[in-house]
PDB file of N, CA and C in Angstrom:
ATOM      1  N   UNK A   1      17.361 -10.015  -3.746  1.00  0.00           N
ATOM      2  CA  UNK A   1      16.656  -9.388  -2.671  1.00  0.00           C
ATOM      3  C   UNK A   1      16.534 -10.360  -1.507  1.00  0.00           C
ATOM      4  N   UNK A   2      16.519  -9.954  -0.338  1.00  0.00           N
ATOM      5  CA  UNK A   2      15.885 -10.337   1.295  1.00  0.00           C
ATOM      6  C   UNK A   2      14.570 -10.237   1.425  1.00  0.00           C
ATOM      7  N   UNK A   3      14.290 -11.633   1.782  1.00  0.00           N
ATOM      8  CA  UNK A   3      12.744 -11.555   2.450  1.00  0.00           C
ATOM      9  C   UNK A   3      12.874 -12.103   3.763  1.00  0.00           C
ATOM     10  N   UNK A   4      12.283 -11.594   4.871  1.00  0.00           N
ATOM     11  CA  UNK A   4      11.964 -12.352   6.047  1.00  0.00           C
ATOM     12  C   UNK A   4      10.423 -12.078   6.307  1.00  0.00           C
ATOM     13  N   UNK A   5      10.085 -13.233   6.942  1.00  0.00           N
ATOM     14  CA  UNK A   5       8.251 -12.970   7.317  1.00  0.00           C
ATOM     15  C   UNK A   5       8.438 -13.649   8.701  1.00  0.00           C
ATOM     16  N   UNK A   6       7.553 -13.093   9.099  1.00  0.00           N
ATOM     17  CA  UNK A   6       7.444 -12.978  10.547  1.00  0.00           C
ATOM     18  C   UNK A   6       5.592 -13.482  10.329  1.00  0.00           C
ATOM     19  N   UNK A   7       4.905 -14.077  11.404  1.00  0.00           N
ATOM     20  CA  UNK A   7       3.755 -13.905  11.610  1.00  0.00           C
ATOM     21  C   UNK A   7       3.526 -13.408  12.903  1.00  0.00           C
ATOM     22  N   UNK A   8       2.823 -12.764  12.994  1.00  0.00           N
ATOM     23  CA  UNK A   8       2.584 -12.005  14.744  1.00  0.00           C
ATOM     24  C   UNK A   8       0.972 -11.948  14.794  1.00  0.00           C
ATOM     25  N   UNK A   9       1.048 -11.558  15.736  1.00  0.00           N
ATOM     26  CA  UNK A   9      -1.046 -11.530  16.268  1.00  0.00           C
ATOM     27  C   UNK A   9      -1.951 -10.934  15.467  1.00  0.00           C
ATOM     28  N   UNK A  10      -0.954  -9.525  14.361  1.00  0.00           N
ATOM     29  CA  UNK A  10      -2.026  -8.823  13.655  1.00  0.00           C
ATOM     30  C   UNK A  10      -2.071  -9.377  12.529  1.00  0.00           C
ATOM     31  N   UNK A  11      -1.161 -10.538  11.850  1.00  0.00           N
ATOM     32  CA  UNK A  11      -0.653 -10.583  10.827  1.00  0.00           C
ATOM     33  C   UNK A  11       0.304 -11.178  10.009  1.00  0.00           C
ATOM     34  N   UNK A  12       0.692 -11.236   9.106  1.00  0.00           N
ATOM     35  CA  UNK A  12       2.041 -11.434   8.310  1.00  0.00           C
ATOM     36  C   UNK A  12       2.779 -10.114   8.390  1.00  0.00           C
ATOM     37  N   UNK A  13       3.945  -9.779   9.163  1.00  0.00           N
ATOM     38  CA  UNK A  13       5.074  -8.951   8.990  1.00  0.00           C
ATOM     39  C   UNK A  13       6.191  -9.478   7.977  1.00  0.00           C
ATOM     40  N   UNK A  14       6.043  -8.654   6.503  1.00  0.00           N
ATOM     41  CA  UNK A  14       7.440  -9.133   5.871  1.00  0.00           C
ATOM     42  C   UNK A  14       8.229  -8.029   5.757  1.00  0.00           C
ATOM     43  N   UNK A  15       9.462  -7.940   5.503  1.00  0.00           N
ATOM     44  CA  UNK A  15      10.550  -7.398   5.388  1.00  0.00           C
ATOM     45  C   UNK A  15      10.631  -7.380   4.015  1.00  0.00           C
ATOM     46  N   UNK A  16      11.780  -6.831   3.217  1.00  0.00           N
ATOM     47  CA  UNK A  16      11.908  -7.048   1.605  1.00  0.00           C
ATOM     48  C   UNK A  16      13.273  -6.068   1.834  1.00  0.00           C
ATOM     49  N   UNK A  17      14.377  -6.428   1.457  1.00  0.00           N
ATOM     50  CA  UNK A  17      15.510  -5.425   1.141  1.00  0.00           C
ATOM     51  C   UNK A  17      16.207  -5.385  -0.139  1.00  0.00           C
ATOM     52  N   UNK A  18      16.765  -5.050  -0.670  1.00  0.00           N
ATOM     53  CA  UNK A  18      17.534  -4.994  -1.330  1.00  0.00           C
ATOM     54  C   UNK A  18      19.184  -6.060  -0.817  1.00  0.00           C
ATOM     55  N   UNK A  19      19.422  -6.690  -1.566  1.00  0.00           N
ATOM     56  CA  UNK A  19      20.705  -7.473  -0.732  1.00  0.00           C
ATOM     57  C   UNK A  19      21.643  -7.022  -0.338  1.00  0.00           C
ATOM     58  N   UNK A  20      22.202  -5.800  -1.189  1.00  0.00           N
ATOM     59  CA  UNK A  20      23.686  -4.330  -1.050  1.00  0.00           C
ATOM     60  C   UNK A  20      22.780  -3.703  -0.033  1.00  0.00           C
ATOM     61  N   UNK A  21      21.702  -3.324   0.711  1.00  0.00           N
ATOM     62  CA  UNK A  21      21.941  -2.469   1.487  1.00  0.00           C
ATOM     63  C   UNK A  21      21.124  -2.939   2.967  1.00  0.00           C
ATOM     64  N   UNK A  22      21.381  -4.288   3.300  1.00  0.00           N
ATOM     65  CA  UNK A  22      21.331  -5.021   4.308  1.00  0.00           C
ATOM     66  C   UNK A  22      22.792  -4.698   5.033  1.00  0.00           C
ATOM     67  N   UNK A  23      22.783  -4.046   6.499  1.00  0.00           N
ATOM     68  CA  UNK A  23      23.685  -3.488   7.126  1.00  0.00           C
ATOM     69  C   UNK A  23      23.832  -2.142   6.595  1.00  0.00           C
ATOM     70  N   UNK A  24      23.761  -1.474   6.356  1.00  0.00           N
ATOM     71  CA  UNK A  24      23.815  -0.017   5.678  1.00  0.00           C
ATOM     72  C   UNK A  24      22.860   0.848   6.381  1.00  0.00           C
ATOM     73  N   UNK A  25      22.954   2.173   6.795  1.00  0.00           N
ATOM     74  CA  UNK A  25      22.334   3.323   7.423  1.00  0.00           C
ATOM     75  C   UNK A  25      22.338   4.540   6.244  1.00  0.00           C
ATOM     76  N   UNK A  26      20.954   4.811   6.450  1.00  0.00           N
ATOM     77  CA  UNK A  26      20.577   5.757   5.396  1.00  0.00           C
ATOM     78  C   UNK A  26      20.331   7.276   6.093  1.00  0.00           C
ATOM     79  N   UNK A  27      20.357   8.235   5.940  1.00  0.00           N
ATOM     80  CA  UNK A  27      19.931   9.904   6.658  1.00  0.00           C
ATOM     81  C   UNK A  27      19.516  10.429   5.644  1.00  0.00           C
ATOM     82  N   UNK A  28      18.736  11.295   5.903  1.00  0.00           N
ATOM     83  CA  UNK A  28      18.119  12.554   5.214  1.00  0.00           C
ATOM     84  C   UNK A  28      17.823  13.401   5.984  1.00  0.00           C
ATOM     85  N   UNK A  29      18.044  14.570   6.475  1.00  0.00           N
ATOM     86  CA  UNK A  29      17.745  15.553   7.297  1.00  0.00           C
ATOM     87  C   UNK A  29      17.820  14.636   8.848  1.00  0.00           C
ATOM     88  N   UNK A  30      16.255  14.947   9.108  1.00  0.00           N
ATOM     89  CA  UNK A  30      16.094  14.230  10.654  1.00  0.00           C
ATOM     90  C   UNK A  30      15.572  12.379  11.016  1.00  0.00           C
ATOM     91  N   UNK A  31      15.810  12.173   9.371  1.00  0.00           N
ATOM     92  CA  UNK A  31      15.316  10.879   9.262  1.00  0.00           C
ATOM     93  C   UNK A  31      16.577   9.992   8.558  1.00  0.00           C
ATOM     94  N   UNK A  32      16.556   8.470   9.834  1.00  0.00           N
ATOM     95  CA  UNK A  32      17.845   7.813   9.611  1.00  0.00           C
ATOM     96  C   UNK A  32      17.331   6.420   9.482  1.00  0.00           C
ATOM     97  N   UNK A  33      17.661   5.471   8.398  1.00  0.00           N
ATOM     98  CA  UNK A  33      17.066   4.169   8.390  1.00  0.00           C
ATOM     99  C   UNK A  33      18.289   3.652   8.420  1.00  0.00           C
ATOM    100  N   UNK A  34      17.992   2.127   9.361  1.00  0.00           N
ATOM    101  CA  UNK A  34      19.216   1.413   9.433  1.00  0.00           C
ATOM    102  C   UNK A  34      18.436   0.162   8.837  1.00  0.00           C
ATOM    103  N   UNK A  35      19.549  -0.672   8.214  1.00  0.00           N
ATOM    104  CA  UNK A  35      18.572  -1.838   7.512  1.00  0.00           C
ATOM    105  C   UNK A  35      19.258  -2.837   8.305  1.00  0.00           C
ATOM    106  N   UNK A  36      18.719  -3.648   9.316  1.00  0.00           N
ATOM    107  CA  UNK A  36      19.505  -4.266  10.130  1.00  0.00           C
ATOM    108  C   UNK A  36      19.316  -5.991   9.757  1.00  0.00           C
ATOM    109  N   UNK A  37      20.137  -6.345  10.243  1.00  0.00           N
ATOM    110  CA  UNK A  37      20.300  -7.983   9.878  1.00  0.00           C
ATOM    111  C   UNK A  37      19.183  -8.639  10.832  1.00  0.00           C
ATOM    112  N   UNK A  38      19.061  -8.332  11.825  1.00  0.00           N
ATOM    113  CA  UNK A  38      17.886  -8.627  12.861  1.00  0.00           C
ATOM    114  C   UNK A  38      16.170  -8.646  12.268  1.00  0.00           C
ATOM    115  N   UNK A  39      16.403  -7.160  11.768  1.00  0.00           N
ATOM    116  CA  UNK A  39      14.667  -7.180  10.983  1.00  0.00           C
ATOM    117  C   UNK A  39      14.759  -7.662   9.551  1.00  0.00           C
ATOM    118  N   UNK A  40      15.797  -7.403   8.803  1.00  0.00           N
ATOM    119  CA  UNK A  40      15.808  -7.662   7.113  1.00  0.00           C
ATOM    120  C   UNK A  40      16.315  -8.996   7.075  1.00  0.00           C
ATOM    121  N   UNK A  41      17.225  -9.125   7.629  1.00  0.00           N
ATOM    122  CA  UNK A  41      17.984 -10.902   7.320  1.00  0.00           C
ATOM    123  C   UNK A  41      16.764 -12.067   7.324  1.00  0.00           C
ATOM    124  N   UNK A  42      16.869 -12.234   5.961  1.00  0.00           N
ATOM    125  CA  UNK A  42      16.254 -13.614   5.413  1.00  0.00           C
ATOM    126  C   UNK A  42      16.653 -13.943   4.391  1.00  0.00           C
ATOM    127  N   UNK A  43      16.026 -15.062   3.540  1.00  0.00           N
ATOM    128  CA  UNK A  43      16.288 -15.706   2.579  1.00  0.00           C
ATOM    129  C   UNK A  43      16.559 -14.679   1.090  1.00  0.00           C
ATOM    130  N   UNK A  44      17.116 -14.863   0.635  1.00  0.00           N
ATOM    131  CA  UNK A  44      17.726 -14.131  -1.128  1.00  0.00           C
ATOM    132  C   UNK A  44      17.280 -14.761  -1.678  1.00  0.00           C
ATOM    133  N   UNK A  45      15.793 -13.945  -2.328  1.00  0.00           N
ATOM    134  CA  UNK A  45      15.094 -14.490  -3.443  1.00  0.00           C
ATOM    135  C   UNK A  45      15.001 -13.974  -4.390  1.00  0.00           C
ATOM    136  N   UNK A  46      13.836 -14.392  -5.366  1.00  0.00           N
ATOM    137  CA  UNK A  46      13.742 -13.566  -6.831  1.00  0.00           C
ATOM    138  C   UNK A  46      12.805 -13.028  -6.701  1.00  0.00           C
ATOM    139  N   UNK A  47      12.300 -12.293  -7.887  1.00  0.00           N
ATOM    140  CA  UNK A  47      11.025 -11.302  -7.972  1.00  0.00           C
ATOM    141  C   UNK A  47       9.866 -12.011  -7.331  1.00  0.00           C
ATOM    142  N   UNK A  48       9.582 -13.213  -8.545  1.00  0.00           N
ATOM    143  CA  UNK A  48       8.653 -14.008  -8.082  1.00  0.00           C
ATOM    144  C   UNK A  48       8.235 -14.023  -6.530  1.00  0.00           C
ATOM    145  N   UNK A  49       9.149 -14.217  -5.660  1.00  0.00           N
ATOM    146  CA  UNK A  49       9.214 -14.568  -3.847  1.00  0.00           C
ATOM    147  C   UNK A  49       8.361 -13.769  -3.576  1.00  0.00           C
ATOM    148  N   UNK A  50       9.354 -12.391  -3.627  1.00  0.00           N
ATOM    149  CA  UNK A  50       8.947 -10.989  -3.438  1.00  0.00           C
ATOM    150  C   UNK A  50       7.380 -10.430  -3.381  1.00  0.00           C
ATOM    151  N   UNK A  51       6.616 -11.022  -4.619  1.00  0.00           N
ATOM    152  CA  UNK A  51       5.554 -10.210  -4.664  1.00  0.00           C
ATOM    153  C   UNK A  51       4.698 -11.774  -4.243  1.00  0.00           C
ATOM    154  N   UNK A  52       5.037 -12.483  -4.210  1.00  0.00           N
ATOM    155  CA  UNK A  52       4.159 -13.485  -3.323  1.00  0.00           C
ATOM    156  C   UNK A  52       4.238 -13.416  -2.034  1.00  0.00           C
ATOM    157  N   UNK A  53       5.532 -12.878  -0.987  1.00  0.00           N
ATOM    158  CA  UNK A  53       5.277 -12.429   0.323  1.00  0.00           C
ATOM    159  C   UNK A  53       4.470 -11.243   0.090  1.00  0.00           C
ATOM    160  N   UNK A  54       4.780 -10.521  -0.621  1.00  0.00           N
ATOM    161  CA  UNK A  54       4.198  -8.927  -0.451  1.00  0.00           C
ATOM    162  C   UNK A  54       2.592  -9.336  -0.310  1.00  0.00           C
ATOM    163  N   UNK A  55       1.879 -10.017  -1.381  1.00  0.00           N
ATOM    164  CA  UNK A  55       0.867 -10.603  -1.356  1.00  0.00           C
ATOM    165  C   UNK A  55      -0.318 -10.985  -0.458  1.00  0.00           C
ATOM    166  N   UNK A  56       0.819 -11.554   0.253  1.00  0.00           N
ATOM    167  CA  UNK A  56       0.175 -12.062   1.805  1.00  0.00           C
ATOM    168  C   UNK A  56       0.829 -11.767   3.180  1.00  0.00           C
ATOM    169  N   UNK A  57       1.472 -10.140   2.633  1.00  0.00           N
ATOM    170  CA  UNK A  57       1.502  -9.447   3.784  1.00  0.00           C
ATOM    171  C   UNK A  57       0.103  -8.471   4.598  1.00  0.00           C
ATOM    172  N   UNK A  58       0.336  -8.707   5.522  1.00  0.00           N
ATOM    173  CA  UNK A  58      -0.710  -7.574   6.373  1.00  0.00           C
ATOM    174  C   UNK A  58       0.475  -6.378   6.412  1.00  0.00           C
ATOM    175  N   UNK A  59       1.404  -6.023   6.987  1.00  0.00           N
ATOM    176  CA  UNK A  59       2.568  -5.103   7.217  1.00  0.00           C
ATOM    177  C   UNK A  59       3.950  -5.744   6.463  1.00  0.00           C
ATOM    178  N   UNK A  60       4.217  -4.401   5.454  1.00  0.00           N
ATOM    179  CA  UNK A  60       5.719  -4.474   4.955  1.00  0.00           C
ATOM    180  C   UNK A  60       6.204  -3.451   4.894  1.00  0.00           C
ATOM    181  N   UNK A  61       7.549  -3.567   5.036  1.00  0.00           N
ATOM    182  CA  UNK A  61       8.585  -2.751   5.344  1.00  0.00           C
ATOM    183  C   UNK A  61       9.904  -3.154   3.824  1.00  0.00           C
ATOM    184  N   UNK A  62       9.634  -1.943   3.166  1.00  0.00           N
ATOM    185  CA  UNK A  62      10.644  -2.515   1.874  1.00  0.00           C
ATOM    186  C   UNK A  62      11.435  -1.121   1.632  1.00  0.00           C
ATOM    187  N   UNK A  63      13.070  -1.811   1.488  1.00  0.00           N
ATOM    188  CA  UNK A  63      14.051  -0.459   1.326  1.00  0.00           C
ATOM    189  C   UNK A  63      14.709  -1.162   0.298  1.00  0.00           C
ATOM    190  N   UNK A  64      15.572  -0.573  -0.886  1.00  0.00           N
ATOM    191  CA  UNK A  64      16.167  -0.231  -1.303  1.00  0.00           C
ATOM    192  C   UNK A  64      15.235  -0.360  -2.723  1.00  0.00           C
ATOM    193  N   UNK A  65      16.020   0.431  -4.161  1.00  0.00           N
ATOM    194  CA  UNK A  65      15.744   0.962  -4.883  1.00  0.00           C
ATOM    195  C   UNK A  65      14.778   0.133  -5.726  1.00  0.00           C
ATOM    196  N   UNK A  66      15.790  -1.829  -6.052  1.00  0.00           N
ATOM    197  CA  UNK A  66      14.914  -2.841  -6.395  1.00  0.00           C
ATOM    198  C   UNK A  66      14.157  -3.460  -5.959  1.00  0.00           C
ATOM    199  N   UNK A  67      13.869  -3.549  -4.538  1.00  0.00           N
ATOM    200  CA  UNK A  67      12.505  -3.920  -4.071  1.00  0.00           C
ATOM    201  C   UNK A  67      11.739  -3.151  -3.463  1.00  0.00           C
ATOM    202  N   UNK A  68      11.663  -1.643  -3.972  1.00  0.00           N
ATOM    203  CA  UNK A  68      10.846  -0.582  -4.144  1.00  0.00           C
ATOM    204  C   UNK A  68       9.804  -0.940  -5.327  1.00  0.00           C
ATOM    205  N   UNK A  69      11.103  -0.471  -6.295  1.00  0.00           N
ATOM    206  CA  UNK A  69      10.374  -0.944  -7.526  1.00  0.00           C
ATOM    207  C   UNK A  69       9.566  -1.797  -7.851  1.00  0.00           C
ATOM    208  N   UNK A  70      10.085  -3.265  -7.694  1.00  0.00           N
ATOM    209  CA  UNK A  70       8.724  -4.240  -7.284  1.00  0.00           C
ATOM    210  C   UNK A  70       7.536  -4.006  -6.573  1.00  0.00           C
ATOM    211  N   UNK A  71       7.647  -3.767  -5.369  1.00  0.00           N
ATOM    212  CA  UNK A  71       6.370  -3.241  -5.067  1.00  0.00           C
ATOM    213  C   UNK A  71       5.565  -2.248  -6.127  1.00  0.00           C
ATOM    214  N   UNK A  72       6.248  -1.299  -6.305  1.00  0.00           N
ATOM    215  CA  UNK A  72       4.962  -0.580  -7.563  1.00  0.00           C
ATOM    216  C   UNK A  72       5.070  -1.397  -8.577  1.00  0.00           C
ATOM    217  N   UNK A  73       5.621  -2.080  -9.274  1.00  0.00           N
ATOM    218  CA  UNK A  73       5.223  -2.500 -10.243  1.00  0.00           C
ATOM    219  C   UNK A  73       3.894  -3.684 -10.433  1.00  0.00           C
ATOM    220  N   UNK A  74       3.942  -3.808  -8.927  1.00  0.00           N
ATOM    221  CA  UNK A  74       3.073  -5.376  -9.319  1.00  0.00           C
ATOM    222  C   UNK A  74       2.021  -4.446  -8.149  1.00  0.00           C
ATOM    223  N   UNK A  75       1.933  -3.155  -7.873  1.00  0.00           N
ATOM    224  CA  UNK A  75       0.773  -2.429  -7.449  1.00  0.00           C
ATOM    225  C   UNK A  75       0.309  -2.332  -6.118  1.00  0.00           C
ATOM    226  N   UNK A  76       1.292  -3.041  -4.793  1.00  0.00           N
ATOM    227  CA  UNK A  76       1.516  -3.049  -3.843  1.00  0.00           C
ATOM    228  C   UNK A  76       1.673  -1.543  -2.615  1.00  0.00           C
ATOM    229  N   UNK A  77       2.764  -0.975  -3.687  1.00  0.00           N
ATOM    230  CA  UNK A  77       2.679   0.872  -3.192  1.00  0.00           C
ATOM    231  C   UNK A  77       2.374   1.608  -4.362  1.00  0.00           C
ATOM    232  N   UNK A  78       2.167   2.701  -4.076  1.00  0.00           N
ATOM    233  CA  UNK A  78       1.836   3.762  -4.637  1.00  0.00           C
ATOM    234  C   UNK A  78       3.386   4.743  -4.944  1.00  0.00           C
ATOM    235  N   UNK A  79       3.923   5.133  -5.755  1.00  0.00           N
ATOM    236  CA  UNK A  79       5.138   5.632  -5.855  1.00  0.00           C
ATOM    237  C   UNK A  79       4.789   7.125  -5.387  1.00  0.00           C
ATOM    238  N   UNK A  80       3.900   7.835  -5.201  1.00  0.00           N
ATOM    239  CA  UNK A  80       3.586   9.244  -4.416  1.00  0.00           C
ATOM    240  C   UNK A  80       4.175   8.947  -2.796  1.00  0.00           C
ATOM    241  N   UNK A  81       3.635   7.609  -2.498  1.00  0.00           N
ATOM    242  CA  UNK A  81       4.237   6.989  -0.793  1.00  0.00           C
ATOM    243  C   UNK A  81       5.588   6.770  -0.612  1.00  0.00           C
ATOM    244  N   UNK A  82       6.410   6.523  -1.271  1.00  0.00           N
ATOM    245  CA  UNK A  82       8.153   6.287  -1.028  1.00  0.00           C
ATOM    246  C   UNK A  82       8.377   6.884  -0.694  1.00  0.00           C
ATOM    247  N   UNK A  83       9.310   7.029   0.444  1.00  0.00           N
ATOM    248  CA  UNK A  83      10.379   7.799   0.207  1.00  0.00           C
ATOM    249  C   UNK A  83      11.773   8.195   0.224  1.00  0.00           C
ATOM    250  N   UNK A  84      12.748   8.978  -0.361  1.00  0.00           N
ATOM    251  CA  UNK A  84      14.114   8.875  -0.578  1.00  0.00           C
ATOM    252  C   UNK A  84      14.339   9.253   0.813  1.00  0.00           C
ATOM    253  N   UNK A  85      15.240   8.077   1.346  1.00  0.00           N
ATOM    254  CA  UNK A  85      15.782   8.113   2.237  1.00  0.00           C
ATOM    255  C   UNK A  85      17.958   8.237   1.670  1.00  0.00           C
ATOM    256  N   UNK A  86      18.403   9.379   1.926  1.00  0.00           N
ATOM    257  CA  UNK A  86      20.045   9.091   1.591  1.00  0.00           C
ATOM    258  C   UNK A  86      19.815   8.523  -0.155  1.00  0.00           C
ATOM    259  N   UNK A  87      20.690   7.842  -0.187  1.00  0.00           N
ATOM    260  CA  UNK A  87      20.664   6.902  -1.469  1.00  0.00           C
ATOM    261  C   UNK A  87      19.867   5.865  -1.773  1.00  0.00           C
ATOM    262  N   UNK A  88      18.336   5.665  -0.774  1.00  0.00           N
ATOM    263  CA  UNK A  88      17.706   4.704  -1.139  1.00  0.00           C
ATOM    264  C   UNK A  88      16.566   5.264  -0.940  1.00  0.00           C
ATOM    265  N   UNK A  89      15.374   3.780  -1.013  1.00  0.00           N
ATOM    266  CA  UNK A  89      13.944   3.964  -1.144  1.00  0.00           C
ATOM    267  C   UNK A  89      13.678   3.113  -0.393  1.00  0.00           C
ATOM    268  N   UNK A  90      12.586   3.552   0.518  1.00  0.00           N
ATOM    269  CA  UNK A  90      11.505   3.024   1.960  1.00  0.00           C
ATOM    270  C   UNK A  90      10.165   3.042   1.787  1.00  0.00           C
ATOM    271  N   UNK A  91       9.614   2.086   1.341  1.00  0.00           N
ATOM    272  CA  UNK A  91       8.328   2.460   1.605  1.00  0.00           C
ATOM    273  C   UNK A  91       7.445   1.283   2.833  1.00  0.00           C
ATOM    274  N   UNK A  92       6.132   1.401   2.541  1.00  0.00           N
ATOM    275  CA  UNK A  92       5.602   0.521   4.224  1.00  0.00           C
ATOM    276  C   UNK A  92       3.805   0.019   3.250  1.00  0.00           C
ATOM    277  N   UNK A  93       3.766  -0.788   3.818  1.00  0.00           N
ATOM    278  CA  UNK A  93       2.448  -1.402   3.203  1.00  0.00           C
ATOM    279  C   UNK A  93       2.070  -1.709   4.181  1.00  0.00           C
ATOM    280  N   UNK A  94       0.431  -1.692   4.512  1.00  0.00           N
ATOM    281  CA  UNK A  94      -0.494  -1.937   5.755  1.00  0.00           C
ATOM    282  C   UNK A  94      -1.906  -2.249   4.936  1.00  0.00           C
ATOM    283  N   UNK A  95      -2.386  -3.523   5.202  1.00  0.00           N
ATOM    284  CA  UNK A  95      -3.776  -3.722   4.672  1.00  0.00           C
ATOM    285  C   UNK A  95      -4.158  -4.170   6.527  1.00  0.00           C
ATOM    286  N   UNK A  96      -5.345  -2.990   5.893  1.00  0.00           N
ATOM    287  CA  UNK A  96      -6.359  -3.034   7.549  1.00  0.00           C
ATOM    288  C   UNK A  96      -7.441  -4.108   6.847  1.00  0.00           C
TER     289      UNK A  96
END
C-alpha cells in the first residue's frame, strides 16, 4: 500500500491506496475516481504504517479493496460508509 500525509491548518491529511490502483480511474454511473500520483504517491508500506497514519489522521482518503479493508478492520470506517466505486473501494475518514 501508499501512504502520503500531508499536514495542513485543519490537520493531518493522509492518503492510503492500494499500490495496483495508483494511476487508475474508477466510474460508476455519475461518479469517477481518479487515484492520482499527485494526491496518493507516497511511500509503500505495510499494514502496520497504514493504521498508524490512519491513527493520526484528522482527514483520509482510502481507495482500493486492501486498504479499505484495513481501515475496517482496525475500526477506522464503518463498512455501511464505502463505497464501490468500478472495481474498487473509497472510503473518507474525518474526526471533527
Amino acid at each position: 500500500m501508499i501512504v502520503n500525509e500531508r499536514e495542513t491548518e485543519e490537520g493531518l491529511l493522509v492518503a492510503v491506496c492500494d499500490s495496483d490502483v495508483l494511476g487508475e480511474t474508477f466510474e460508476t454511473g455519475d461518479i469517477s475516481l481518479t487515484v492520482t500520483e499527485e494526491f496518493y504517491g507516497g511511500d509503500e508500506v505495510d499494514e502496520d504504517a497504514v493504521v498508524d497514519s490512519l491513527a493520526r489522521a484528522t482527514v483520509a482518503n482510502i481507495v482500493g479493496t486492501a486498504a479499505v479493508e484495513i481501515a475496517i478492520k482496525h475500526g477506522f470506517v464503518d463498512e455501511q460508509n464505502v463505497l464501490h466505486v468500478g472495481a474498487t473501494r473509497h472510503a473518507q475518514l474525518l474526526r471533527l
